[in-house]
PDB file of N, CA and C in Angstrom:
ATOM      1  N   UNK A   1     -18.513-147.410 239.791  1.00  0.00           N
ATOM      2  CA  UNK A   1     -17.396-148.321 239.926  1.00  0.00           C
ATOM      3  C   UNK A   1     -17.922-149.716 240.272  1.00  0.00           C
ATOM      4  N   UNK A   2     -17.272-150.526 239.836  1.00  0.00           N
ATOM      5  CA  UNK A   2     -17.933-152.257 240.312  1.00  0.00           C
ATOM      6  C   UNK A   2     -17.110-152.744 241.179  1.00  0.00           C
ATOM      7  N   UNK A   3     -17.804-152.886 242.249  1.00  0.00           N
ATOM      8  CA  UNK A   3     -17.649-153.914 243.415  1.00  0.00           C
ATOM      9  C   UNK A   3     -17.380-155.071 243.316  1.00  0.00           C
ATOM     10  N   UNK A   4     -16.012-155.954 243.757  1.00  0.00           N
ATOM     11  CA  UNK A   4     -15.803-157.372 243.375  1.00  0.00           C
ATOM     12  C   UNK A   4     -15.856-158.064 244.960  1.00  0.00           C
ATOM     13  N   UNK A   5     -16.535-159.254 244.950  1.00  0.00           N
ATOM     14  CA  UNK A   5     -16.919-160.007 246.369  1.00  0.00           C
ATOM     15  C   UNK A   5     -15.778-160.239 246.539  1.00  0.00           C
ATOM     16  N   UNK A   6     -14.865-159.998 247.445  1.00  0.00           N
ATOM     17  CA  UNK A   6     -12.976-160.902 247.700  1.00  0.00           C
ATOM     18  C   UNK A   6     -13.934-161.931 249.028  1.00  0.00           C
ATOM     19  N   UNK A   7     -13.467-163.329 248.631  1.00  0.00           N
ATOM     20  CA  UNK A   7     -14.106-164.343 249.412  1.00  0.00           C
ATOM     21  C   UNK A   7     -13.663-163.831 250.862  1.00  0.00           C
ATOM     22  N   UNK A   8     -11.902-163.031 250.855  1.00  0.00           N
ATOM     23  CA  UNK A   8     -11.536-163.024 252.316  1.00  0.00           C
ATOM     24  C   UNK A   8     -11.801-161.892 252.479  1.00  0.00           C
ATOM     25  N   UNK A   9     -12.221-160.627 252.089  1.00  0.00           N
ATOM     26  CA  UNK A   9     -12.170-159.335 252.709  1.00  0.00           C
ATOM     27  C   UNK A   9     -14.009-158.628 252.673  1.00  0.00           C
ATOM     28  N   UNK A  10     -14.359-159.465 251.791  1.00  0.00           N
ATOM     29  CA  UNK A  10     -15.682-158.610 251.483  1.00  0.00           C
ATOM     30  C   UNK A  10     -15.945-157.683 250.216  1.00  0.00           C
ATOM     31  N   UNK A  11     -16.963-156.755 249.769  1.00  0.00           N
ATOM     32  CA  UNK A  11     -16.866-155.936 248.499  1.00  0.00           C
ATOM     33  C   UNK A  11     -15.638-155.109 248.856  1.00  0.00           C
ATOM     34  N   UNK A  12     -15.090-155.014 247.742  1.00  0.00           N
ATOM     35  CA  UNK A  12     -13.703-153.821 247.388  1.00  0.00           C
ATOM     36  C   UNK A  12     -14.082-153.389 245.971  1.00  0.00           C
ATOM     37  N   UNK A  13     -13.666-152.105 245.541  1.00  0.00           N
ATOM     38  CA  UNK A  13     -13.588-151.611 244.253  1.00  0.00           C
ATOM     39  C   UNK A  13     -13.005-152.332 243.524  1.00  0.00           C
ATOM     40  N   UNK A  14     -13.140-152.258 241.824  1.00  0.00           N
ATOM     41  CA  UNK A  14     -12.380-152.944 241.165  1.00  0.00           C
ATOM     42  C   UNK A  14     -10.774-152.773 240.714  1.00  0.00           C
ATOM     43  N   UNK A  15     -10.535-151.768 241.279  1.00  0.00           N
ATOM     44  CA  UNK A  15      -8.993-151.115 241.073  1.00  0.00           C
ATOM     45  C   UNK A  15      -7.919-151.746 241.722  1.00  0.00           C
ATOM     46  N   UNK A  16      -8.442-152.453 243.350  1.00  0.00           N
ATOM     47  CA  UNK A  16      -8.093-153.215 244.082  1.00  0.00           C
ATOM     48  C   UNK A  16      -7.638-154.803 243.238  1.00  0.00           C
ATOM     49  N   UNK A  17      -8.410-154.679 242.775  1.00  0.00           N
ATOM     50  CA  UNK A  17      -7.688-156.545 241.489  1.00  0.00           C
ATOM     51  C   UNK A  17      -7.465-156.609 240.647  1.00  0.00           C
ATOM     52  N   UNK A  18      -6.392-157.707 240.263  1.00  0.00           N
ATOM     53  CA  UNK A  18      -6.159-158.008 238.949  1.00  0.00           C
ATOM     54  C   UNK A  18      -6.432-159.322 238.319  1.00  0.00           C
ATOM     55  N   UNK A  19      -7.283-159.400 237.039  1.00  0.00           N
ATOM     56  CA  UNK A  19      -7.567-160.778 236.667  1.00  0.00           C
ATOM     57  C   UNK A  19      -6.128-161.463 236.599  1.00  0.00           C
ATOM     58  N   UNK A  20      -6.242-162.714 236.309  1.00  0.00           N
ATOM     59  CA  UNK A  20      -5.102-163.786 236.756  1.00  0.00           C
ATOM     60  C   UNK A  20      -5.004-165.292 235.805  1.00  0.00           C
ATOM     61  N   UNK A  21      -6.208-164.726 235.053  1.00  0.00           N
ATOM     62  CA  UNK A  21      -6.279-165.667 233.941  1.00  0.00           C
ATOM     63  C   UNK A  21      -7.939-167.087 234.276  1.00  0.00           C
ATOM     64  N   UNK A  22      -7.522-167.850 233.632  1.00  0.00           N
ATOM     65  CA  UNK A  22      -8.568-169.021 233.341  1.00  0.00           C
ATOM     66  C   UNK A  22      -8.265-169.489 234.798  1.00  0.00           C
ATOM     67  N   UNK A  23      -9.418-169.870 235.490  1.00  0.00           N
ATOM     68  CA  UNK A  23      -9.679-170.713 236.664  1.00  0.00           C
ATOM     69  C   UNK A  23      -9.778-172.235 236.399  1.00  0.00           C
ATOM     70  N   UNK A  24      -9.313-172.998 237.461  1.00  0.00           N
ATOM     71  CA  UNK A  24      -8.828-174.791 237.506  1.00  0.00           C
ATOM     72  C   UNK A  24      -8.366-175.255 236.338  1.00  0.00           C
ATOM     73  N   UNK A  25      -7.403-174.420 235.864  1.00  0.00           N
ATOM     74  CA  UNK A  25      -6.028-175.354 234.711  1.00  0.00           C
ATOM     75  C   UNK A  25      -5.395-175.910 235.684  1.00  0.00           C
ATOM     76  N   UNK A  26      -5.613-177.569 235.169  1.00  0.00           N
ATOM     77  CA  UNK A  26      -4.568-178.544 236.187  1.00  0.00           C
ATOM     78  C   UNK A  26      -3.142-178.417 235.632  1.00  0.00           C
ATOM     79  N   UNK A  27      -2.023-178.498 236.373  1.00  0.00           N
ATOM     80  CA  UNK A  27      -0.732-178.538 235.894  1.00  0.00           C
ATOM     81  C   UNK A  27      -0.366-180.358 235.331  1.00  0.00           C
ATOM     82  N   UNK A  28       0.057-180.463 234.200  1.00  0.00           N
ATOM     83  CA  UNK A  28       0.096-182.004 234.480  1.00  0.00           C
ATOM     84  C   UNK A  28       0.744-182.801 235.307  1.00  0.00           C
ATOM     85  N   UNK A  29       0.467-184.155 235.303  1.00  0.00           N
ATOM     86  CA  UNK A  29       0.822-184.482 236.852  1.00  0.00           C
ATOM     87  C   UNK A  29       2.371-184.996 236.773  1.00  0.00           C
ATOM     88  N   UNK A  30       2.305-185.350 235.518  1.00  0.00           N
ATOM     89  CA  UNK A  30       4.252-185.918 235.677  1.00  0.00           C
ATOM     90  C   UNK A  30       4.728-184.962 234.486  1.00  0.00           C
ATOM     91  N   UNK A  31       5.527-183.724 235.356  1.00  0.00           N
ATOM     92  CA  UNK A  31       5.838-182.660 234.148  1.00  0.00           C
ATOM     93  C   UNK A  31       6.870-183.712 232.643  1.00  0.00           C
ATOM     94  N   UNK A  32       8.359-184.648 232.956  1.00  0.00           N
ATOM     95  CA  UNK A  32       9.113-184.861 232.569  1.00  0.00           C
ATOM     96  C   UNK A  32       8.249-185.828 231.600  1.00  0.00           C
ATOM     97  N   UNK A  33       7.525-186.365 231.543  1.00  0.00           N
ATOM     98  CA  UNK A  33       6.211-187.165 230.594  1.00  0.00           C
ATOM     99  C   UNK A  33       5.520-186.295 229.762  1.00  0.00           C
ATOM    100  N   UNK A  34       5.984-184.820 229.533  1.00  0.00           N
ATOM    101  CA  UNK A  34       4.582-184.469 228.931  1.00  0.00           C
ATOM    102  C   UNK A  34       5.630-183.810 227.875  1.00  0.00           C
ATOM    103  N   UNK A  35       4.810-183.715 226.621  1.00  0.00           N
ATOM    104  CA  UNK A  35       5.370-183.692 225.375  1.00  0.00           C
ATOM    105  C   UNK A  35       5.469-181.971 225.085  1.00  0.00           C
ATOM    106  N   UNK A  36       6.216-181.722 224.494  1.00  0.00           N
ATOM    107  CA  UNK A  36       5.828-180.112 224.046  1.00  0.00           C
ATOM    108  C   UNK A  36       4.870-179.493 223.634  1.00  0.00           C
ATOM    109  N   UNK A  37       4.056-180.401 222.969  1.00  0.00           N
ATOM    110  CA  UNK A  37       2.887-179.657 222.561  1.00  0.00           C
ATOM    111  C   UNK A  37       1.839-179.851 223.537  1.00  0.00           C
ATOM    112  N   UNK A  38       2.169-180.858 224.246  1.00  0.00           N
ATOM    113  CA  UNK A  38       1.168-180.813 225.898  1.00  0.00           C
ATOM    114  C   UNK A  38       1.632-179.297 226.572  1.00  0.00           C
ATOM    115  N   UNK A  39       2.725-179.385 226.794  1.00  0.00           N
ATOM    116  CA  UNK A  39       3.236-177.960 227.633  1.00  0.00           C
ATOM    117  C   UNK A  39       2.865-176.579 227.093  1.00  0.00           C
ATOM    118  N   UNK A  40       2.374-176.472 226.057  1.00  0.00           N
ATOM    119  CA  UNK A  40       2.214-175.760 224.944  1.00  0.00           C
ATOM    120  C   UNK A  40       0.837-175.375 225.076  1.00  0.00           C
ATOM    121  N   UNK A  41      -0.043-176.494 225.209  1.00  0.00           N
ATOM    122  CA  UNK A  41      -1.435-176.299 225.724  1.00  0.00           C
ATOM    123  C   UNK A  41      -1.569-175.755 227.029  1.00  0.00           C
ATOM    124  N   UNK A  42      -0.958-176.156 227.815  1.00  0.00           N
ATOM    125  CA  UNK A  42      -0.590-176.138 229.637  1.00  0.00           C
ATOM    126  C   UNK A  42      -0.649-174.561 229.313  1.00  0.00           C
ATOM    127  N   UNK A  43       0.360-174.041 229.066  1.00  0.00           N
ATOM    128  CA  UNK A  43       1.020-172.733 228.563  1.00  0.00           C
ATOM    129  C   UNK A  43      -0.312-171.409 228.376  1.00  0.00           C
ATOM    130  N   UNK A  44      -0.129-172.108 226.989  1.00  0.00           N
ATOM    131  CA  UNK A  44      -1.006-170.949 226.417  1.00  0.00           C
ATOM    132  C   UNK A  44      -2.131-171.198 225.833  1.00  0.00           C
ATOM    133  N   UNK A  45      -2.718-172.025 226.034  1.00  0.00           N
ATOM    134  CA  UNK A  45      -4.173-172.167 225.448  1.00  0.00           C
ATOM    135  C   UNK A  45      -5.283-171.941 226.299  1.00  0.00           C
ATOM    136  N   UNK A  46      -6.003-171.479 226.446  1.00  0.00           N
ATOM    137  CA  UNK A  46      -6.995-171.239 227.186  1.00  0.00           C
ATOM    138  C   UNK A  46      -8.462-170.830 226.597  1.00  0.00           C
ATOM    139  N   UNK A  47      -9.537-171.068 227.144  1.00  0.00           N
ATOM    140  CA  UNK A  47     -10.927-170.604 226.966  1.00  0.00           C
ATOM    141  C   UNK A  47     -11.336-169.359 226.742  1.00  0.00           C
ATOM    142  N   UNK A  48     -12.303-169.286 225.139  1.00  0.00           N
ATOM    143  CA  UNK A  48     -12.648-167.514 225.383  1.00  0.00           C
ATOM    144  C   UNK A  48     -14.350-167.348 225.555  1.00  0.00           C
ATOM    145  N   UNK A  49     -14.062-167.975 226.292  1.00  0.00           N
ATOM    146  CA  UNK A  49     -15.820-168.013 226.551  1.00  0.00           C
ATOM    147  C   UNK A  49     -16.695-166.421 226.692  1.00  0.00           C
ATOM    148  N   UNK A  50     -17.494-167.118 225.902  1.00  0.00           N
ATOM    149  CA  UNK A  50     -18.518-166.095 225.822  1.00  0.00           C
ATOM    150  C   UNK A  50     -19.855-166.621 226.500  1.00  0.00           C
ATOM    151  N   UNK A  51     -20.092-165.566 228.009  1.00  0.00           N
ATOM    152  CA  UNK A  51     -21.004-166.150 228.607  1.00  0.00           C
ATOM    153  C   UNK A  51     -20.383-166.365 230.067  1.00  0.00           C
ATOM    154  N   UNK A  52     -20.561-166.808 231.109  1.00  0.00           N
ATOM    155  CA  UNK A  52     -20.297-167.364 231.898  1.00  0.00           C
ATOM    156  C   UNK A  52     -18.823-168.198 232.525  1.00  0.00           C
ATOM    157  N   UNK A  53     -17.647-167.741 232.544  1.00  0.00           N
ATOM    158  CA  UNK A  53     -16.645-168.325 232.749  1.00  0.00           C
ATOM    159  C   UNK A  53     -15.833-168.263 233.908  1.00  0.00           C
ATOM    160  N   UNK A  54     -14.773-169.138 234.473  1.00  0.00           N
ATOM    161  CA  UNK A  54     -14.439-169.412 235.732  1.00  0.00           C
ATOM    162  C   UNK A  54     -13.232-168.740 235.641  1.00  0.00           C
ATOM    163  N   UNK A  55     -12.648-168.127 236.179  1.00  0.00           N
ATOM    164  CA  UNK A  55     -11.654-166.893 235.996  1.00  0.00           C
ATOM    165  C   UNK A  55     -11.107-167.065 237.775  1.00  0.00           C
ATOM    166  N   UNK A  56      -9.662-166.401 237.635  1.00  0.00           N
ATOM    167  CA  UNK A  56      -8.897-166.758 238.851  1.00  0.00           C
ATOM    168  C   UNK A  56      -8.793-164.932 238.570  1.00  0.00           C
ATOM    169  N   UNK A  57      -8.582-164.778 240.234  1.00  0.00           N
ATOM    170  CA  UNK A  57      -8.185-163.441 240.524  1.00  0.00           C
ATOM    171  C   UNK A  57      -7.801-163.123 241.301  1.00  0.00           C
ATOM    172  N   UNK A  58      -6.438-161.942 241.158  1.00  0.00           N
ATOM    173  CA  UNK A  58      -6.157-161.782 243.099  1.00  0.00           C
ATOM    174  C   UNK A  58      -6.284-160.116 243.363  1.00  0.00           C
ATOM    175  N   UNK A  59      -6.288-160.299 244.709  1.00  0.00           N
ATOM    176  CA  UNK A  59      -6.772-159.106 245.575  1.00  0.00           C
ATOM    177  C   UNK A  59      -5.183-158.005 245.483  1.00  0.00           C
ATOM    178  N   UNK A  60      -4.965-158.071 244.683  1.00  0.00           N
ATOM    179  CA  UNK A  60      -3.393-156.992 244.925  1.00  0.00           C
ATOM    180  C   UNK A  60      -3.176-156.135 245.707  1.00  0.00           C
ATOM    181  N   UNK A  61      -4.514-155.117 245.956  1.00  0.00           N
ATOM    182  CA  UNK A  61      -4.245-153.988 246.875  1.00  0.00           C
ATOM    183  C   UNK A  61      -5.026-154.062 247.993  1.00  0.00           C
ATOM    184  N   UNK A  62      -5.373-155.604 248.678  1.00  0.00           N
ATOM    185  CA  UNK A  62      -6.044-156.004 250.001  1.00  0.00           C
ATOM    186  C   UNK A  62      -5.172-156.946 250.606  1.00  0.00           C
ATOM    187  N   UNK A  63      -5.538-158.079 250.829  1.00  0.00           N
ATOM    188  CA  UNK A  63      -5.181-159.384 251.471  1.00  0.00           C
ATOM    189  C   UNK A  63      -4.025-159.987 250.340  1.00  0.00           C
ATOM    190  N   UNK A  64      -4.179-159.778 249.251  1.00  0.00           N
ATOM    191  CA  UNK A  64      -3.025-160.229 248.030  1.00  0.00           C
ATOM    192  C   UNK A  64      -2.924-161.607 247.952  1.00  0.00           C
ATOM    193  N   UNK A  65      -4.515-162.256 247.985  1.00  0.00           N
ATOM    194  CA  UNK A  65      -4.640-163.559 247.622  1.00  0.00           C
ATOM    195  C   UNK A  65      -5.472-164.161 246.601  1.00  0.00           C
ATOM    196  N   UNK A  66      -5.553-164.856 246.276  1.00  0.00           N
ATOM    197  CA  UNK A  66      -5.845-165.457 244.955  1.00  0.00           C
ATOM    198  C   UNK A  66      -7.438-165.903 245.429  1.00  0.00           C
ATOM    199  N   UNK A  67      -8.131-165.954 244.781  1.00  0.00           N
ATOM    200  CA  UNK A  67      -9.628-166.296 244.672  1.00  0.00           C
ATOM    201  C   UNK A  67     -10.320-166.949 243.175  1.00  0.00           C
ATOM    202  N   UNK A  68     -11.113-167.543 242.971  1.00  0.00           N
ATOM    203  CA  UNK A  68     -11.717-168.032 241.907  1.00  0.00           C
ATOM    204  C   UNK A  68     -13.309-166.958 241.856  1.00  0.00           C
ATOM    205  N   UNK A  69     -13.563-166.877 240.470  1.00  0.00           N
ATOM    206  CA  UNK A  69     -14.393-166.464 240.068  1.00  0.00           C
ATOM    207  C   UNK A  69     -15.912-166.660 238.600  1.00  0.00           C
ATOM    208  N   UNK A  70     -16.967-166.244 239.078  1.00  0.00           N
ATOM    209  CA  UNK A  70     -18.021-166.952 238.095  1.00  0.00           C
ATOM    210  C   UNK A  70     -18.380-165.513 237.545  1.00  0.00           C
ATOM    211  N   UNK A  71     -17.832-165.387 236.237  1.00  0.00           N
ATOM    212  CA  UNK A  71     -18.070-163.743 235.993  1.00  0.00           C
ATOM    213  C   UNK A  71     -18.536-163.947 234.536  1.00  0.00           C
ATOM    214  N   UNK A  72     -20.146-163.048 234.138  1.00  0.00           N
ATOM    215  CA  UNK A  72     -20.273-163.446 232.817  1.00  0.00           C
ATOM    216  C   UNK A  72     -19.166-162.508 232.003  1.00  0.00           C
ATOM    217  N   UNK A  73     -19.005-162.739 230.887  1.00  0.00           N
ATOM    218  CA  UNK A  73     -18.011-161.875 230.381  1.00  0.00           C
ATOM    219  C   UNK A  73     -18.997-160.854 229.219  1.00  0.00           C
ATOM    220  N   UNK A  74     -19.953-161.430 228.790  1.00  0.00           N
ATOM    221  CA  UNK A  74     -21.070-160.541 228.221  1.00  0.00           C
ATOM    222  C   UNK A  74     -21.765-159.328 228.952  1.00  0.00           C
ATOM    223  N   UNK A  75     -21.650-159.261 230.233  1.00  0.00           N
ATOM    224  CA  UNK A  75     -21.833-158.332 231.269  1.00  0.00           C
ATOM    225  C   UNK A  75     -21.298-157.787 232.355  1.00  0.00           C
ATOM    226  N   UNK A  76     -19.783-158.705 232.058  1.00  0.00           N
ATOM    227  CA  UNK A  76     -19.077-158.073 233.141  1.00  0.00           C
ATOM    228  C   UNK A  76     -19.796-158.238 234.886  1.00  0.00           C
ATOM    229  N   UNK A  77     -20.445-158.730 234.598  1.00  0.00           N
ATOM    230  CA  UNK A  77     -21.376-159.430 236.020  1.00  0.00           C
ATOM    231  C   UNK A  77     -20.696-160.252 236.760  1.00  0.00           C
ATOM    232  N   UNK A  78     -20.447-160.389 238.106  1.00  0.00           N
ATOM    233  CA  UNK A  78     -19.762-161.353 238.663  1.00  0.00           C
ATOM    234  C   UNK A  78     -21.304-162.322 239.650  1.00  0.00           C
ATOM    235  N   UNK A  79     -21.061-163.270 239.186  1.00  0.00           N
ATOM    236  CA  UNK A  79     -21.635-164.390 239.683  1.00  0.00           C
ATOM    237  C   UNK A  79     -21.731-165.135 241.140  1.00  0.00           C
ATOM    238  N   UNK A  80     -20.649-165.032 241.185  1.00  0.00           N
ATOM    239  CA  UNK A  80     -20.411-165.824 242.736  1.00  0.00           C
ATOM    240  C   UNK A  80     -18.826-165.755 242.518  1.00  0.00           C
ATOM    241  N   UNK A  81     -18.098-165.408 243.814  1.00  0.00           N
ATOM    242  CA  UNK A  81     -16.568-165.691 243.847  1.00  0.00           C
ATOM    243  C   UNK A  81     -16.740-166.497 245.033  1.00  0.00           C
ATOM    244  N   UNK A  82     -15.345-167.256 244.824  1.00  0.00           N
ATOM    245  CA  UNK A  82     -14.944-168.368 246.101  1.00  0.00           C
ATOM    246  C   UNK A  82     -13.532-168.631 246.200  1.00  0.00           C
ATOM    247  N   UNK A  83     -13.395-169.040 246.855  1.00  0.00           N
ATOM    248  CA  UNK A  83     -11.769-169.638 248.040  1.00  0.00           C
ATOM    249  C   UNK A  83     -11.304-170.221 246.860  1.00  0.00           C
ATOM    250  N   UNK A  84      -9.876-169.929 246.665  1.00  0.00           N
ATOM    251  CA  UNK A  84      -9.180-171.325 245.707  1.00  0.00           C
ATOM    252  C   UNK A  84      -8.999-172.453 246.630  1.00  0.00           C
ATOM    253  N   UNK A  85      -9.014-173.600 245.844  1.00  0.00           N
ATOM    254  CA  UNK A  85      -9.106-174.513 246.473  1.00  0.00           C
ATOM    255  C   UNK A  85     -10.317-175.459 246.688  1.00  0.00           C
ATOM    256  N   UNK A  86     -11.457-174.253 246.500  1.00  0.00           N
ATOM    257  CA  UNK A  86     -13.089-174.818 246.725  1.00  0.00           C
ATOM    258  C   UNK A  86     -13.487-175.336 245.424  1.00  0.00           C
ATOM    259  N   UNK A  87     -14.255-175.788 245.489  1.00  0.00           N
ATOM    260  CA  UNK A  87     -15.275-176.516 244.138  1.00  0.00           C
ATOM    261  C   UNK A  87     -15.801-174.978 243.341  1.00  0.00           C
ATOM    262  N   UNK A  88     -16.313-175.119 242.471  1.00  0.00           N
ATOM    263  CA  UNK A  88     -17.196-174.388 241.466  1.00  0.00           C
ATOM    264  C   UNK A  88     -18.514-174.214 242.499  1.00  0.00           C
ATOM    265  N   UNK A  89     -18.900-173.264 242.705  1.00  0.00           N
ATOM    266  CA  UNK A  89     -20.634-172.949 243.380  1.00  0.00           C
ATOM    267  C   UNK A  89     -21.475-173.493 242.360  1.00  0.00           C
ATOM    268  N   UNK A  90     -22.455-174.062 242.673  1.00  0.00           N
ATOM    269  CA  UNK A  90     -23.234-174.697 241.608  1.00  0.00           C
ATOM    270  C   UNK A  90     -24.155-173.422 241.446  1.00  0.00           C
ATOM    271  N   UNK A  91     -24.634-173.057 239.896  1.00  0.00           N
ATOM    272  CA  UNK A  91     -25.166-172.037 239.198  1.00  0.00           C
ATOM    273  C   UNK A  91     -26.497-172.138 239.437  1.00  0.00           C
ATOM    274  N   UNK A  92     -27.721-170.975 239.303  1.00  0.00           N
ATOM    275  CA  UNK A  92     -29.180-171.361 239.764  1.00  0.00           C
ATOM    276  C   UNK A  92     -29.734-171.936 238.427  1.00  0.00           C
ATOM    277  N   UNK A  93     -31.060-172.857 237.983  1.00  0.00           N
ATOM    278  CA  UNK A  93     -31.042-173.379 236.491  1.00  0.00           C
ATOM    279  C   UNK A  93     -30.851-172.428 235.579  1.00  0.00           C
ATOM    280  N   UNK A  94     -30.672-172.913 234.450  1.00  0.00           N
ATOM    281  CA  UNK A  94     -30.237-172.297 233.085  1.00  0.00           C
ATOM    282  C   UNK A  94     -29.185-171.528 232.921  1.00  0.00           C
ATOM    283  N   UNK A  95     -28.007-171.898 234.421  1.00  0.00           N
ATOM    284  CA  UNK A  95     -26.851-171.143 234.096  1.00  0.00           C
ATOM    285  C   UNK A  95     -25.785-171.621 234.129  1.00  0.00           C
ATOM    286  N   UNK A  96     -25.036-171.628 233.066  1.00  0.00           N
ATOM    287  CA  UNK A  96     -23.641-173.104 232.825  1.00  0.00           C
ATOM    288  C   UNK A  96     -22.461-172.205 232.671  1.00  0.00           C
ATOM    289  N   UNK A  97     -21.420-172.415 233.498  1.00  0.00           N
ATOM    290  CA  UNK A  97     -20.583-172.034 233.546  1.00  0.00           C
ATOM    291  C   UNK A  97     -19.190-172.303 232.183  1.00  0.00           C
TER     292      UNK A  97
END
Protein backbone atom coordinates (compact mmCIF):
# COMPACT_ATOMS: atom_id res chain seq x y z
CA UNK A 1 0.00 0.00 0.00
CA UNK A 2 1.52 3.65 -0.52
CA UNK A 3 2.01 5.90 2.16
CA UNK A 4 1.07 9.65 1.48
CA UNK A 5 3.13 12.43 3.75
CA UNK A 6 -0.30 14.57 5.09
CA UNK A 7 1.83 17.86 5.93
CA UNK A 8 -0.64 17.86 9.21
CA UNK A 9 -0.88 14.28 10.36
CA UNK A 10 2.18 12.44 9.11
CA UNK A 11 2.33 9.01 6.72
CA UNK A 12 -1.36 7.63 6.29
CA UNK A 13 -2.37 4.96 3.73
CA UNK A 14 -3.56 5.93 0.50
CA UNK A 15 -7.28 5.07 1.02
CA UNK A 16 -7.29 7.88 3.54
CA UNK A 17 -7.17 10.63 0.31
CA UNK A 18 -8.57 11.91 -2.39
CA UNK A 19 -6.80 13.71 -5.30
CA UNK A 20 -8.44 17.22 -5.72
CA UNK A 21 -7.17 18.14 -8.95
CA UNK A 22 -4.21 20.59 -10.40
CA UNK A 23 -2.35 22.54 -7.61
CA UNK A 24 -2.08 26.79 -7.63
CA UNK A 25 -4.96 27.51 -10.30
CA UNK A 26 -5.42 31.19 -9.47
CA UNK A 27 -9.15 32.14 -9.52
CA UNK A 28 -9.26 35.35 -11.61
CA UNK A 29 -9.09 38.35 -9.79
CA UNK A 30 -12.17 40.37 -11.04
CA UNK A 31 -14.67 37.41 -11.72
CA UNK A 32 -17.47 40.04 -13.54
CA UNK A 33 -14.34 41.07 -16.15
CA UNK A 34 -13.62 37.77 -17.28
CA UNK A 35 -14.98 36.55 -20.52
CA UNK A 36 -16.44 33.02 -21.01
CA UNK A 37 -13.89 31.53 -22.53
CA UNK A 38 -11.57 32.83 -19.64
CA UNK A 39 -14.06 31.01 -17.20
CA UNK A 40 -13.92 28.14 -19.40
CA UNK A 41 -10.19 27.84 -18.98
CA UNK A 42 -10.59 28.68 -15.08
CA UNK A 43 -13.09 25.68 -15.29
CA UNK A 44 -11.82 23.04 -17.11
CA UNK A 45 -8.59 23.17 -18.51
CA UNK A 46 -5.90 21.89 -16.79
CA UNK A 47 -2.29 20.22 -17.10
CA UNK A 48 -1.57 16.53 -18.07
CA UNK A 49 1.74 16.40 -17.24
CA UNK A 50 3.79 13.74 -17.69
CA UNK A 51 6.52 13.68 -15.14
CA UNK A 52 6.51 15.66 -12.16
CA UNK A 53 3.33 17.69 -11.32
CA UNK A 54 1.81 19.88 -8.52
CA UNK A 55 -1.46 18.29 -7.54
CA UNK A 56 -3.82 19.44 -4.56
CA UNK A 57 -5.12 16.82 -2.16
CA UNK A 58 -7.18 16.29 0.83
CA UNK A 59 -6.95 14.09 3.79
CA UNK A 60 -10.80 12.85 3.82
CA UNK A 61 -10.49 10.17 6.33
CA UNK A 62 -7.90 12.21 8.82
CA UNK A 63 -7.74 15.92 9.57
CA UNK A 64 -10.01 16.61 6.16
CA UNK A 65 -7.69 19.25 4.94
CA UNK A 66 -6.37 20.21 1.85
CA UNK A 67 -2.56 19.95 1.16
CA UNK A 68 -0.44 20.50 -2.04
CA UNK A 69 1.55 17.96 -3.65
CA UNK A 70 4.93 17.08 -5.90
CA UNK A 71 3.95 13.63 -7.24
CA UNK A 72 5.64 12.14 -10.41
CA UNK A 73 2.80 10.78 -12.30
CA UNK A 74 5.17 8.29 -14.30
CA UNK A 75 5.72 6.60 -10.89
CA UNK A 76 3.22 7.44 -8.84
CA UNK A 77 6.09 8.69 -6.48
CA UNK A 78 5.31 11.45 -4.22
CA UNK A 79 7.97 14.02 -4.01
CA UNK A 80 7.49 16.30 -1.28
CA UNK A 81 3.89 17.40 0.07
CA UNK A 82 3.23 20.80 1.78
CA UNK A 83 0.71 23.21 3.58
CA UNK A 84 -1.64 25.02 1.10
CA UNK A 85 -0.85 28.21 1.15
CA UNK A 86 3.09 27.50 1.09
CA UNK A 87 5.31 28.02 -1.94
CA UNK A 88 6.34 24.98 -4.19
CA UNK A 89 9.52 23.10 -2.22
CA UNK A 90 12.24 23.72 -4.49
CA UNK A 91 13.18 20.23 -6.37
CA UNK A 92 16.94 18.65 -5.91
CA UNK A 93 18.85 19.42 -9.66
CA UNK A 94 17.42 17.94 -12.69
CA UNK A 95 14.00 17.94 -11.25
CA UNK A 96 11.24 20.39 -12.72
CA UNK A 97 8.11 20.32 -11.59
Amino acid sequence: MLLIQCPYCGPRPELEFAYAGQAHVARPADPSATTPDQWTEFLYLRNNTRGIHAERWRHVRGCARFFNALRDTTTDHFLATYRAGEPMPVLPMGQKP
